[in-house]
Structures are given as structure tokens and as C-alpha cells.
C-alpha atoms as a PDB file:
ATOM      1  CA  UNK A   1      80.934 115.385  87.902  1.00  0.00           C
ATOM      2  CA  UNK A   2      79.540 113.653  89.304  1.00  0.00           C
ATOM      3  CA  UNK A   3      80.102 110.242  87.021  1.00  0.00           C
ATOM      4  CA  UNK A   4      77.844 107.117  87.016  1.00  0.00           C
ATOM      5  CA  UNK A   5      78.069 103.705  84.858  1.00  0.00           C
ATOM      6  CA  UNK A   6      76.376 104.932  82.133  1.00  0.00           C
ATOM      7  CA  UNK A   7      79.141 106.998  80.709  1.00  0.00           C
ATOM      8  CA  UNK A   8      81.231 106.082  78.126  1.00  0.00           C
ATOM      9  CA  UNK A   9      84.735 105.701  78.472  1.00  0.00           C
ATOM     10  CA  UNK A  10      86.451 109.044  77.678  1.00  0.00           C
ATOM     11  CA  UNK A  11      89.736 108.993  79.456  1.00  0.00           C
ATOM     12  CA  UNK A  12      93.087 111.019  78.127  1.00  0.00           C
ATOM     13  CA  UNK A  13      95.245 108.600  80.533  1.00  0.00           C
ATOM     14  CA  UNK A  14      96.863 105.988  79.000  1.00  0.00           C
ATOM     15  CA  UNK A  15      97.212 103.598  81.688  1.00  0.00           C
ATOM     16  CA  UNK A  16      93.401 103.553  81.598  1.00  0.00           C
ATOM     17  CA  UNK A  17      93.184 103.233  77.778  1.00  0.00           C
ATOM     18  CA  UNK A  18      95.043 100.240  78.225  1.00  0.00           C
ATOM     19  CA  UNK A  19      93.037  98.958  81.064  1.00  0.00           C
ATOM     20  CA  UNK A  20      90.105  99.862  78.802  1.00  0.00           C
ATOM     21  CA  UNK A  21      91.654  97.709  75.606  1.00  0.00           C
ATOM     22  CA  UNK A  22      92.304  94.886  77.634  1.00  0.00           C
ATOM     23  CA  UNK A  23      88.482  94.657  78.716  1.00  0.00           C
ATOM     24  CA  UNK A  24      87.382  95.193  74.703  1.00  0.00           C
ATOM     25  CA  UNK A  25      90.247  92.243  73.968  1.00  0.00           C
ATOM     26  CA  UNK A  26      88.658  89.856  76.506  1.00  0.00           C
ATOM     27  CA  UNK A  27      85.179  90.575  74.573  1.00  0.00           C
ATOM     28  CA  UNK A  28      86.185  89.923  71.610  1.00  0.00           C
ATOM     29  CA  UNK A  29      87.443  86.326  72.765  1.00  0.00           C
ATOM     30  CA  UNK A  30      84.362  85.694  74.419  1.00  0.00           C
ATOM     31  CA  UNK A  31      82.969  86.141  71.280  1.00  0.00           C
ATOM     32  CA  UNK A  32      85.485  84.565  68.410  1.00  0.00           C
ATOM     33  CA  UNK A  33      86.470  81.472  70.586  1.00  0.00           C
ATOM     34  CA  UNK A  34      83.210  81.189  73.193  1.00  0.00           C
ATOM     35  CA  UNK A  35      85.670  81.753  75.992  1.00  0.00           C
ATOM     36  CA  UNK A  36      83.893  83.003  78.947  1.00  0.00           C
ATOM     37  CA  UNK A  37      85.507  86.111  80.620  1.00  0.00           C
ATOM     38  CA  UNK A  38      85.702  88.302  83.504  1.00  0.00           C
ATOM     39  CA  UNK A  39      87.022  91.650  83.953  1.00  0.00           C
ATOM     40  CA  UNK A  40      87.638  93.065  87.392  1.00  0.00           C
ATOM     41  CA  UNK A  41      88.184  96.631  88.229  1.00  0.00           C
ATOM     42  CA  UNK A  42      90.284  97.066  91.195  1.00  0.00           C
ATOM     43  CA  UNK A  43      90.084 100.533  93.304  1.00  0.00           C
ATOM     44  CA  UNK A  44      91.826 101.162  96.473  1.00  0.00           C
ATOM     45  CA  UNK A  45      93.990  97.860  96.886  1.00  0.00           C
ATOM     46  CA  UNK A  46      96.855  98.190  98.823  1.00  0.00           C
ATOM     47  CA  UNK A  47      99.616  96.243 100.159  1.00  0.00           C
ATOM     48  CA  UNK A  48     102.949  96.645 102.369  1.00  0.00           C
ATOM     49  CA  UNK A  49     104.988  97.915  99.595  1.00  0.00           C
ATOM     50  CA  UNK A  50     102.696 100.774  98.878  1.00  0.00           C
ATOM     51  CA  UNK A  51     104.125 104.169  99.048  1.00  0.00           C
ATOM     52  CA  UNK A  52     101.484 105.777 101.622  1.00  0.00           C
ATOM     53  CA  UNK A  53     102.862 109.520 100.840  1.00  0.00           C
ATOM     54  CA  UNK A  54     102.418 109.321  96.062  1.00  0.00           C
ATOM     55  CA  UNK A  55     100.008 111.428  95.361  1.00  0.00           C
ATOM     56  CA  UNK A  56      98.232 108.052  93.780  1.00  0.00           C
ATOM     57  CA  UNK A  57      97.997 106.220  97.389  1.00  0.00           C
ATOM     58  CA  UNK A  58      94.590 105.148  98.172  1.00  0.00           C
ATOM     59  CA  UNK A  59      92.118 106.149 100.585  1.00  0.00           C
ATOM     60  CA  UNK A  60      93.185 103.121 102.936  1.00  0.00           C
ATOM     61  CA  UNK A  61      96.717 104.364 103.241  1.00  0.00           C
ATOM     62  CA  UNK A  62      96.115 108.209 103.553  1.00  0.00           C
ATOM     63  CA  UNK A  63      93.684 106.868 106.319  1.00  0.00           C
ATOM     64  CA  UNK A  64      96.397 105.138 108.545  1.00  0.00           C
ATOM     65  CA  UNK A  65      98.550 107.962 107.707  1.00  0.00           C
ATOM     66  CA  UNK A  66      96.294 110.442 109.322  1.00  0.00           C
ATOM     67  CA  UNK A  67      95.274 108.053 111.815  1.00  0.00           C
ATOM     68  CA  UNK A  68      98.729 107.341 113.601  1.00  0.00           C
ATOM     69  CA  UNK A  69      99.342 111.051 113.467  1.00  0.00           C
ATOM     70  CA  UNK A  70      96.656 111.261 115.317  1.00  0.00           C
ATOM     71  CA  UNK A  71      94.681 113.161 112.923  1.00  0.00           C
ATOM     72  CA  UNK A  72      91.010 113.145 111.996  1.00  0.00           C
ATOM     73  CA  UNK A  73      90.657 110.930 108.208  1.00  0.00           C
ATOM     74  CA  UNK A  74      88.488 113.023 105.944  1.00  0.00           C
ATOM     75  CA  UNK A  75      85.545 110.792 104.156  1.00  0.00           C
END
């Protein structure tokens, strides 16, 4: 810590791995077939269905959590 863009990938999760494959993939087509690509990493979305109490909720829901219990957020 703390991280910036210059590191290289070196993540033990394997939901990012495969996050992480998918981008190499999408190069490789860009490259063999001259298909132009875009990869977008998402952070923090959230929706209705989102469970606001997981341990893997995003800033935006702990946020209205502690905000209708009329708590302070923490930035």
C-alpha cells in the first residue's frame, strides 16, 4: 500500500484472475482479427438488489446505511 497503475497484476483472487483473462482475451482479438476493444473496470456500482449489510457492499450502500441510522459515513 498504497497501489497505483503501474503495478502489475498480482492478485490470489480468482474472480479477479478471470476479470484479468478476459481483458488479455479482448487484446489478443484486437490484435488477431483488428477488432477494436474496450475494457471497463467497474468499482462501486450498485443497484436495488444489492445486499447493503455483505461484507463486499460498496461504499454507496454502507453510506445510506449509516446515513438513515443517522450516523456519520466515514470517507
Amino acid at each position: 500500500m498504497p497501489k497505483d497503475e503501474e503495478m502489475l497484476p498480482n492478485s490470489i483472487c480468482p474472480y479477479a484472475m478471470a476479470k484479468l483473462a478476459g481483458e488479455h482475451y479482448m487484446r489478443v482479438f484486437a490484435r488477431v482479427y483488428g477488432v477494436e476493444t474496450v475494457v471497463l473496470r467497474y468499482f462501486n456500482v450498485f443497484g436495488p438488489y444489492q445486499d447493503p449489510t455483505s461484507h463486499y457492499s460498496d461504499v454507496l450502500a454502507i453510506f445510506c446505511r449509516k446515513m438513515l441510522a443517522g450516523e456519520q459515513p466515514t470517507i
